[in-house]
PDB file of N, CA and C in Angstrom:
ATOM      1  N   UNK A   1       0.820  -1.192   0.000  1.00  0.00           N
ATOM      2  CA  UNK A   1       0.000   0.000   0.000  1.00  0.00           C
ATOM      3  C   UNK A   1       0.865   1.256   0.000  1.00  0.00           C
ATOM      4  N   UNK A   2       1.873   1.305   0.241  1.00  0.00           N
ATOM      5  CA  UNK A   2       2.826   2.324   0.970  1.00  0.00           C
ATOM      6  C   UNK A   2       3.137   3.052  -0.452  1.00  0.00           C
ATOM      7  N   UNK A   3       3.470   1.754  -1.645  1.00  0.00           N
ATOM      8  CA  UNK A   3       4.647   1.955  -2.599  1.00  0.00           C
ATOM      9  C   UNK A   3       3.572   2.245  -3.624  1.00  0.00           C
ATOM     10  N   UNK A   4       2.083   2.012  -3.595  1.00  0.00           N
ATOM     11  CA  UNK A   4       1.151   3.079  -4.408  1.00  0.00           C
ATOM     12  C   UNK A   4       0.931   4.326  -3.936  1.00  0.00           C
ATOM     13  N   UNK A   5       0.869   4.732  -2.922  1.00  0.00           N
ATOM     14  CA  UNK A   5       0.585   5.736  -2.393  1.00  0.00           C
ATOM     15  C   UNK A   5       1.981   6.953  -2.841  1.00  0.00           C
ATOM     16  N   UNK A   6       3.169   6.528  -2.903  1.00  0.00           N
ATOM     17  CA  UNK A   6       4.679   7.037  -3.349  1.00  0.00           C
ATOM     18  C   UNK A   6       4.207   7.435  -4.818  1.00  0.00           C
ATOM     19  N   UNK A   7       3.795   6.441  -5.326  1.00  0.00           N
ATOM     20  CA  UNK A   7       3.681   6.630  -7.226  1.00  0.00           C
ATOM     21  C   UNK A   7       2.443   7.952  -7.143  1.00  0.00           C
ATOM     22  N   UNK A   8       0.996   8.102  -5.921  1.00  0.00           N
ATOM     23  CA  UNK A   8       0.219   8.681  -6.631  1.00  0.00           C
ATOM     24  C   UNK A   8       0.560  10.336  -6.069  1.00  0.00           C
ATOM     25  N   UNK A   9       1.089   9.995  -5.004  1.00  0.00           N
ATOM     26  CA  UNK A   9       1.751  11.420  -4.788  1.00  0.00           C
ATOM     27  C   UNK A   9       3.159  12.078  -5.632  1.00  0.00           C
ATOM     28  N   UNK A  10       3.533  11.390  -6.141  1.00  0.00           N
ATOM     29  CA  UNK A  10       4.853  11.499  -7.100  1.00  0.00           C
ATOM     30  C   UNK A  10       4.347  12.046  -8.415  1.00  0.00           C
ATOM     31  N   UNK A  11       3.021  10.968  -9.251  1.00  0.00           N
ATOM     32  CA  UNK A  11       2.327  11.473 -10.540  1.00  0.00           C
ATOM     33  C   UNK A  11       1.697  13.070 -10.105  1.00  0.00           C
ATOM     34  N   UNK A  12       1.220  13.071  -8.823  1.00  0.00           N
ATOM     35  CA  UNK A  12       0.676  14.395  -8.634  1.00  0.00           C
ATOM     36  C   UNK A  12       1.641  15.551  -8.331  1.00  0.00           C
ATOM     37  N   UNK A  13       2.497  15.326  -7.527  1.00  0.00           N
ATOM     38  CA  UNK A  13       3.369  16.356  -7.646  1.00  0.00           C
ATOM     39  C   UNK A  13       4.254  16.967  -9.302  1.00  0.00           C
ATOM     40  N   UNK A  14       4.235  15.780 -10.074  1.00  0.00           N
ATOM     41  CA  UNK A  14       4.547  16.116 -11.163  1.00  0.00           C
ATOM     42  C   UNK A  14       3.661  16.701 -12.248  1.00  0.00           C
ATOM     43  N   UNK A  15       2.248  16.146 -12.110  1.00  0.00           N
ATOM     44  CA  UNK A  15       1.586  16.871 -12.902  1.00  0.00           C
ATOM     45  C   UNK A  15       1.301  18.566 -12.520  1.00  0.00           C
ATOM     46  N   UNK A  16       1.381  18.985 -10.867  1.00  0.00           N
ATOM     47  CA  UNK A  16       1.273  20.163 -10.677  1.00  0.00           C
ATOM     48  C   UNK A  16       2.888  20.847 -10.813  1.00  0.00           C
ATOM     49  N   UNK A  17       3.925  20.400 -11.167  1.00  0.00           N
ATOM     50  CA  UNK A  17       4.969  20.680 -11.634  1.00  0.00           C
ATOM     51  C   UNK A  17       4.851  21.449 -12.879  1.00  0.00           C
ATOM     52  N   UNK A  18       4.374  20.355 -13.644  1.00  0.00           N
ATOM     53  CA  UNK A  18       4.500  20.320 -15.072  1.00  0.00           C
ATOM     54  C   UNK A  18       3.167  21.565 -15.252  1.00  0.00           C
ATOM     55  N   UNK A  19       1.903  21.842 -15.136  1.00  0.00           N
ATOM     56  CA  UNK A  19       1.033  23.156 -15.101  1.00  0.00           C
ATOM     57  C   UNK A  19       1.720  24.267 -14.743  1.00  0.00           C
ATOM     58  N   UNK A  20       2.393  24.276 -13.736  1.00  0.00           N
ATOM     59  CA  UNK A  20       3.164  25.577 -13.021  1.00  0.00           C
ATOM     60  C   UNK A  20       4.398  25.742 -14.280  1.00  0.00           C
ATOM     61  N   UNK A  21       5.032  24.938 -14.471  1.00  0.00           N
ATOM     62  CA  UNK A  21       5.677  25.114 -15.984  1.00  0.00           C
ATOM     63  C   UNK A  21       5.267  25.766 -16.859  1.00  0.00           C
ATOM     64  N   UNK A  22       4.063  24.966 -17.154  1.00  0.00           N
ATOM     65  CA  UNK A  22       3.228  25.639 -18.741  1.00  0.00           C
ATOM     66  C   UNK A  22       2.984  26.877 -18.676  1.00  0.00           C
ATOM     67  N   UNK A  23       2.458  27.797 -17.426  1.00  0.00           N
ATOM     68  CA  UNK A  23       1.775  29.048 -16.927  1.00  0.00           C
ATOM     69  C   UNK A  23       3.325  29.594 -17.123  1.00  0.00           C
ATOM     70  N   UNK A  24       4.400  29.278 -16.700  1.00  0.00           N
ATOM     71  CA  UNK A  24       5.072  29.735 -17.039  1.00  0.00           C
ATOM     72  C   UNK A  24       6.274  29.947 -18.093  1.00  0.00           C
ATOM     73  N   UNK A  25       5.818  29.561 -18.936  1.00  0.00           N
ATOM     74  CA  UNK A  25       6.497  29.457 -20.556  1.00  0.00           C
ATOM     75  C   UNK A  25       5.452  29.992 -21.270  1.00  0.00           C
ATOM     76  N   UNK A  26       3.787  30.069 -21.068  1.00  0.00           N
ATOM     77  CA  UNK A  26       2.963  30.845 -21.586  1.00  0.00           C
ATOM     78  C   UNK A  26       3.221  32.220 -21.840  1.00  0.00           C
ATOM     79  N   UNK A  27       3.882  32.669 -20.153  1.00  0.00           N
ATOM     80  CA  UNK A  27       3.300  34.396 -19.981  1.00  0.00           C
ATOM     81  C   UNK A  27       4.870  34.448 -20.607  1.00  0.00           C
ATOM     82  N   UNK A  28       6.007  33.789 -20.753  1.00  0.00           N
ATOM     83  CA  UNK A  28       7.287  34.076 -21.285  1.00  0.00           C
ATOM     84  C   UNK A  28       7.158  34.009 -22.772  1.00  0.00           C
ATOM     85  N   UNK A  29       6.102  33.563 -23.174  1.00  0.00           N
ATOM     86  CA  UNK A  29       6.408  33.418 -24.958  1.00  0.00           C
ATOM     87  C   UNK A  29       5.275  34.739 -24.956  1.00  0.00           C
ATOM     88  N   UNK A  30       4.378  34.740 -24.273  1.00  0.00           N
ATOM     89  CA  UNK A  30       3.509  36.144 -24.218  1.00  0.00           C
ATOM     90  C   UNK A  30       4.626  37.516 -24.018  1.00  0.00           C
ATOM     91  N   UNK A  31       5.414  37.365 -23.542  1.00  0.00           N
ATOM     92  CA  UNK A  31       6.468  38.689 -23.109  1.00  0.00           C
ATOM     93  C   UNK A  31       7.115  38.623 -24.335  1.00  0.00           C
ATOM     94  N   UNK A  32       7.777  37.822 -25.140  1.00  0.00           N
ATOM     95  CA  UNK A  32       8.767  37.392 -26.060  1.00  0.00           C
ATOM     96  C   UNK A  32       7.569  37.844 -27.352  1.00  0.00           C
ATOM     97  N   UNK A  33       6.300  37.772 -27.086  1.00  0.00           N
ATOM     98  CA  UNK A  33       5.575  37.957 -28.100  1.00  0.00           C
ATOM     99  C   UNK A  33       5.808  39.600 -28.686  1.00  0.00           C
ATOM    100  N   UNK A  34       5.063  40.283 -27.645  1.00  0.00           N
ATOM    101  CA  UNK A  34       4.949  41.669 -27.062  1.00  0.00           C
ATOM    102  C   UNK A  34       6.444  41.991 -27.874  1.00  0.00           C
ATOM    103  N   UNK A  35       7.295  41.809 -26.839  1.00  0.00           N
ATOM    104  CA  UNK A  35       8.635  42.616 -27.319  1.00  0.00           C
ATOM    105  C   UNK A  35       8.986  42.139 -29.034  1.00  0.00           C
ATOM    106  N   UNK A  36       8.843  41.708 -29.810  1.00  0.00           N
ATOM    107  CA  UNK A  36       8.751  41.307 -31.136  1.00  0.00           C
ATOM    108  C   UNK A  36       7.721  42.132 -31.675  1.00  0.00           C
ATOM    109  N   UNK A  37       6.774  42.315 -30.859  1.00  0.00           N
ATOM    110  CA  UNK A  37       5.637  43.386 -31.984  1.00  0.00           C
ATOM    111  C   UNK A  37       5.908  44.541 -31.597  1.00  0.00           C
ATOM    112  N   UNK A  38       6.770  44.853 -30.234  1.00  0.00           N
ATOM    113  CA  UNK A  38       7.330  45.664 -30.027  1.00  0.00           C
ATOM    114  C   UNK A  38       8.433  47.052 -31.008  1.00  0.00           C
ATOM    115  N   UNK A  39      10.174  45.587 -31.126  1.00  0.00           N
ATOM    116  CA  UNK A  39      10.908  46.110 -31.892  1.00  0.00           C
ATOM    117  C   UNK A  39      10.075  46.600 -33.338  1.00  0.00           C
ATOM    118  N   UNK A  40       8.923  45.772 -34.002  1.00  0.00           N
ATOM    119  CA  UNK A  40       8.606  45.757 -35.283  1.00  0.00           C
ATOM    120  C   UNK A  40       8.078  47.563 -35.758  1.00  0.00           C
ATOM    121  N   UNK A  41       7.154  47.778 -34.178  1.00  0.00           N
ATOM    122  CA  UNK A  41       6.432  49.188 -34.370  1.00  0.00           C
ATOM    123  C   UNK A  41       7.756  49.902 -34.100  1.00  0.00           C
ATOM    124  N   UNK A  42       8.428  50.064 -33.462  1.00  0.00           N
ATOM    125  CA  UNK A  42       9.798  50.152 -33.637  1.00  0.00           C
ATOM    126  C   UNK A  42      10.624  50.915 -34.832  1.00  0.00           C
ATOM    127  N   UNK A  43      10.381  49.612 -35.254  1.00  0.00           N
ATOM    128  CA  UNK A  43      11.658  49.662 -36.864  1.00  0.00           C
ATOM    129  C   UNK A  43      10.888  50.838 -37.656  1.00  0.00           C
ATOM    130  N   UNK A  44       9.335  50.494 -37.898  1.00  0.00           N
ATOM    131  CA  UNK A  44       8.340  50.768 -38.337  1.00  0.00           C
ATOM    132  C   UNK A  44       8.489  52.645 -38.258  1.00  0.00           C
ATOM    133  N   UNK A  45       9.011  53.192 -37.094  1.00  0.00           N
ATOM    134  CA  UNK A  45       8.427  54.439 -36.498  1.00  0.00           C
ATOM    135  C   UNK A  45       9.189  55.485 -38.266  1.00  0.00           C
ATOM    136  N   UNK A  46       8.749  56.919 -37.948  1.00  0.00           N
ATOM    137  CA  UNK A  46       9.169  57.982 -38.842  1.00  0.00           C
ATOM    138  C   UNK A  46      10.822  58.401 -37.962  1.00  0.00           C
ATOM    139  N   UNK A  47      11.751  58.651 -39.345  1.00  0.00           N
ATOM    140  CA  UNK A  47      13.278  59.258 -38.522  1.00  0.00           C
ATOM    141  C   UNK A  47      12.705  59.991 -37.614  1.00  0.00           C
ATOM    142  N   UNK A  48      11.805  61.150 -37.653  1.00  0.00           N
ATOM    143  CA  UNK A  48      11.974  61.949 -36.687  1.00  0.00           C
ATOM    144  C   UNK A  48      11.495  61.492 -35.876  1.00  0.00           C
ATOM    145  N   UNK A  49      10.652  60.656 -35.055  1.00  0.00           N
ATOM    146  CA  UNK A  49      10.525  59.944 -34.015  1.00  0.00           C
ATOM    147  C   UNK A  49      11.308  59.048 -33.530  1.00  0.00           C
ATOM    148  N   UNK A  50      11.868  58.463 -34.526  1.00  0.00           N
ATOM    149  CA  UNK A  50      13.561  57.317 -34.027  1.00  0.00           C
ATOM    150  C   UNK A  50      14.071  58.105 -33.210  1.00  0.00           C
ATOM    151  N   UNK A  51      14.408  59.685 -33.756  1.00  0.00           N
ATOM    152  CA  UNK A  51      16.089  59.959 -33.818  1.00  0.00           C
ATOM    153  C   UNK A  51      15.474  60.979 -32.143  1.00  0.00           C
ATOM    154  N   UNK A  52      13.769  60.930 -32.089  1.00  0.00           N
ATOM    155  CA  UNK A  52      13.434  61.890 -30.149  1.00  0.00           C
ATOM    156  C   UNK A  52      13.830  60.638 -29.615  1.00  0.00           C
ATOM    157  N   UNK A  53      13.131  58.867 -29.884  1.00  0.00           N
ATOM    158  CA  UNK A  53      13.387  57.816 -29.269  1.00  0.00           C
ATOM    159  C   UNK A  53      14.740  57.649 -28.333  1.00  0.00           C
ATOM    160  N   UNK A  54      15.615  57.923 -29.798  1.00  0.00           N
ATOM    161  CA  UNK A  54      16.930  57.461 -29.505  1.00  0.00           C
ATOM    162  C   UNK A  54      17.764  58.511 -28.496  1.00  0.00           C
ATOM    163  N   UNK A  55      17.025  59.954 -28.316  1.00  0.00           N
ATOM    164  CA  UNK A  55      17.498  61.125 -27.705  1.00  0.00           C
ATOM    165  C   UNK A  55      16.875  60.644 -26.091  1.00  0.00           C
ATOM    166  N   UNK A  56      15.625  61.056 -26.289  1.00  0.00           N
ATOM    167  CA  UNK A  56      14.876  60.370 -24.523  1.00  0.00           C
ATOM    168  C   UNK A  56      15.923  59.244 -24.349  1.00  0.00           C
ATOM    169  N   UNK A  57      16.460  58.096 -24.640  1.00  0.00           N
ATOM    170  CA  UNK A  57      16.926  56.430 -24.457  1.00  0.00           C
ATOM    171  C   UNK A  57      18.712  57.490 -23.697  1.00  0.00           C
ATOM    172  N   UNK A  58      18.836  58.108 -24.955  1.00  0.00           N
ATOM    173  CA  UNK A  58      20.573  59.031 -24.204  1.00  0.00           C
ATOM    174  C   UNK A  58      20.498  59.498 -23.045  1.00  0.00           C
ATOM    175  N   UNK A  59      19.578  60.274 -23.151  1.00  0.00           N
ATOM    176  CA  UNK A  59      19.045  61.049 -21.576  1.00  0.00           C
ATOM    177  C   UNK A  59      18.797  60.256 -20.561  1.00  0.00           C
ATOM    178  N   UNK A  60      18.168  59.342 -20.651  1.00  0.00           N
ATOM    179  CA  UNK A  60      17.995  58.180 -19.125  1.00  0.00           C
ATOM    180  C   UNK A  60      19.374  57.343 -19.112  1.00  0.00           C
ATOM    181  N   UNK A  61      19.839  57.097 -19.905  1.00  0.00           N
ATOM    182  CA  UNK A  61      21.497  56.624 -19.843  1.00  0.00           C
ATOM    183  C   UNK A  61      22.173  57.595 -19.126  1.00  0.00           C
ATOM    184  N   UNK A  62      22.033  58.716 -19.484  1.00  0.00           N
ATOM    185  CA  UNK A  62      23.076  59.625 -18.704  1.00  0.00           C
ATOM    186  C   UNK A  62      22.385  59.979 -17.388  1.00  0.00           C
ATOM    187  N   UNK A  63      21.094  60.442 -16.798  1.00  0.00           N
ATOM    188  CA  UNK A  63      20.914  60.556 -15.592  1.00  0.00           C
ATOM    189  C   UNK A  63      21.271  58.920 -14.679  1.00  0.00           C
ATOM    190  N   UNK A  64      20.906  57.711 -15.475  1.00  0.00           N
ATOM    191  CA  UNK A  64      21.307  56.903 -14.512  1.00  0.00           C
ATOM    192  C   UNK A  64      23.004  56.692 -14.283  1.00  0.00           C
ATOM    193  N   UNK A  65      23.858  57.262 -14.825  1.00  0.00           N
ATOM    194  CA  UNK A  65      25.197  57.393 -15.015  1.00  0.00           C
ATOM    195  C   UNK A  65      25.527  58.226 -13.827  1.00  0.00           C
ATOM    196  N   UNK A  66      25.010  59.398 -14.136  1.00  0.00           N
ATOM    197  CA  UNK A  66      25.299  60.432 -12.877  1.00  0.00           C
ATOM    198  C   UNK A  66      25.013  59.839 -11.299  1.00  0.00           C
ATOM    199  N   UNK A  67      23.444  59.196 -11.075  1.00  0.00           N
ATOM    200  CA  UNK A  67      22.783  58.370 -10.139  1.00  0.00           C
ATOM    201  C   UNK A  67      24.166  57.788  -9.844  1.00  0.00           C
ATOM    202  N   UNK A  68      24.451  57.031 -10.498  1.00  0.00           N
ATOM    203  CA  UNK A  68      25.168  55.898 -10.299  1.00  0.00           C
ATOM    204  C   UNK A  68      26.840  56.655  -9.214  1.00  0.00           C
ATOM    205  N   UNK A  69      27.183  58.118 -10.489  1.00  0.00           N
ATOM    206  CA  UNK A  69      28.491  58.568 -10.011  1.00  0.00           C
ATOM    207  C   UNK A  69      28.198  59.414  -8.648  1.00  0.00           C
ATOM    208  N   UNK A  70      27.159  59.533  -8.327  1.00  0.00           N
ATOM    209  CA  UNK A  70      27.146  60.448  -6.734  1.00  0.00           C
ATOM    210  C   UNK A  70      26.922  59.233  -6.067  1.00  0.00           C
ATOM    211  N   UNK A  71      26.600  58.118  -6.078  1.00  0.00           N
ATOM    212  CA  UNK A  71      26.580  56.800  -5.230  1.00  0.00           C
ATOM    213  C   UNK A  71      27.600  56.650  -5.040  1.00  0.00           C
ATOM    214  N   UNK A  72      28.538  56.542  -5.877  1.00  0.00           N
ATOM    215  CA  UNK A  72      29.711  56.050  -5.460  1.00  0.00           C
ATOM    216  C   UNK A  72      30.784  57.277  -4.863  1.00  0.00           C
ATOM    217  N   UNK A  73      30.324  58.259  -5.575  1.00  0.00           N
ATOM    218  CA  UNK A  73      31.230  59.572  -4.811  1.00  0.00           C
ATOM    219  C   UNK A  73      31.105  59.676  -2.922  1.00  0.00           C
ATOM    220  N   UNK A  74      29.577  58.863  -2.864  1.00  0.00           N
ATOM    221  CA  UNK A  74      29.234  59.062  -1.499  1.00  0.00           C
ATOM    222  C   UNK A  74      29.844  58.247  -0.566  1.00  0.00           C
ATOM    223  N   UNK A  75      30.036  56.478  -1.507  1.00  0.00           N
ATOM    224  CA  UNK A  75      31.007  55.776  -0.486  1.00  0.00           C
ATOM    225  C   UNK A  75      32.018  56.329  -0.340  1.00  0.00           C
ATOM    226  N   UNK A  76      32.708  56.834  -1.454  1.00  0.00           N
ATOM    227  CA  UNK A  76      34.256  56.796  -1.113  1.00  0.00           C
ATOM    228  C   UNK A  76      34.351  57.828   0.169  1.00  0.00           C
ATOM    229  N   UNK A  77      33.692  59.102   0.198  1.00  0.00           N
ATOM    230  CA  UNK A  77      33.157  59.857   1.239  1.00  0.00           C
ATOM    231  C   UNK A  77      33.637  59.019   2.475  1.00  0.00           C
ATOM    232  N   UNK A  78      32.099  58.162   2.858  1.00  0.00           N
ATOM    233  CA  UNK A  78      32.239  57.508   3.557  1.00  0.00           C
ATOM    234  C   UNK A  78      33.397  56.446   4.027  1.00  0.00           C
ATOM    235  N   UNK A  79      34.244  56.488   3.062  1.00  0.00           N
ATOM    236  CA  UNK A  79      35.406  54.955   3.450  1.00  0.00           C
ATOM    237  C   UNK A  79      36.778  55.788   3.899  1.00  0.00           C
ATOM    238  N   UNK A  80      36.540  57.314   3.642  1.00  0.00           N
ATOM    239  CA  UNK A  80      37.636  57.515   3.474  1.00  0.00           C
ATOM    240  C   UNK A  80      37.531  58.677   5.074  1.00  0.00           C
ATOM    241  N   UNK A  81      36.035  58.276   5.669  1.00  0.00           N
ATOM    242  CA  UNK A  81      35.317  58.990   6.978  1.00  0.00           C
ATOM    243  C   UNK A  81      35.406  60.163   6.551  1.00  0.00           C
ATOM    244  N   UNK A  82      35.136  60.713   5.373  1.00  0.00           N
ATOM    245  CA  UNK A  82      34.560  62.444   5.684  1.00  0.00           C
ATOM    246  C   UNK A  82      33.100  61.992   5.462  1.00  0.00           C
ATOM    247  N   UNK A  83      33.034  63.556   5.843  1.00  0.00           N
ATOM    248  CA  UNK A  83      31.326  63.202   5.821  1.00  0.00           C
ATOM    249  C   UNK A  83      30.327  64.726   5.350  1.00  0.00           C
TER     250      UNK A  83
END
């Protein structure tokens, strides 16, 4: 009795394995979808909307750059005890 009871909890843990899988390779080929119809409207856009795209995309590169250089300006601050 023991060594059916092993198999039906084993088939069940695997079949709720295998669902929790699927849900998740669904919403990943759903994301993978998106970003593909994404790049396409994308490619798709007028230069002069590429070339604001590609200007806004510079601009958040460089504020997170700066973010990044007063973080670290602040440890060294700190390591080096000023304050």
């Amino acid at each position: 009795m023991g060594i059916i009871k092993f198999f039906k909890n084993a088939f069940s843990d695997m079949k709720e394995s295998a669902k929790a899988q699927h849900q998740v390779d669904k919403a990943n080929f759903q994301a993978a979808k998106a970003e593909a119809k994404a790049q396409w409207e994308e490619a798709k856009m007028s230069p002069k909307a590429r070339q604001a795209k590609m200007q806004e995309d510079r601009e958040k590169q460089i504020a997170e750059a700066n973010e990044r250089k007063a973080a670290a300006d602040e440890r060294i601050k700190k390591a080096k005890g000023e304050n």
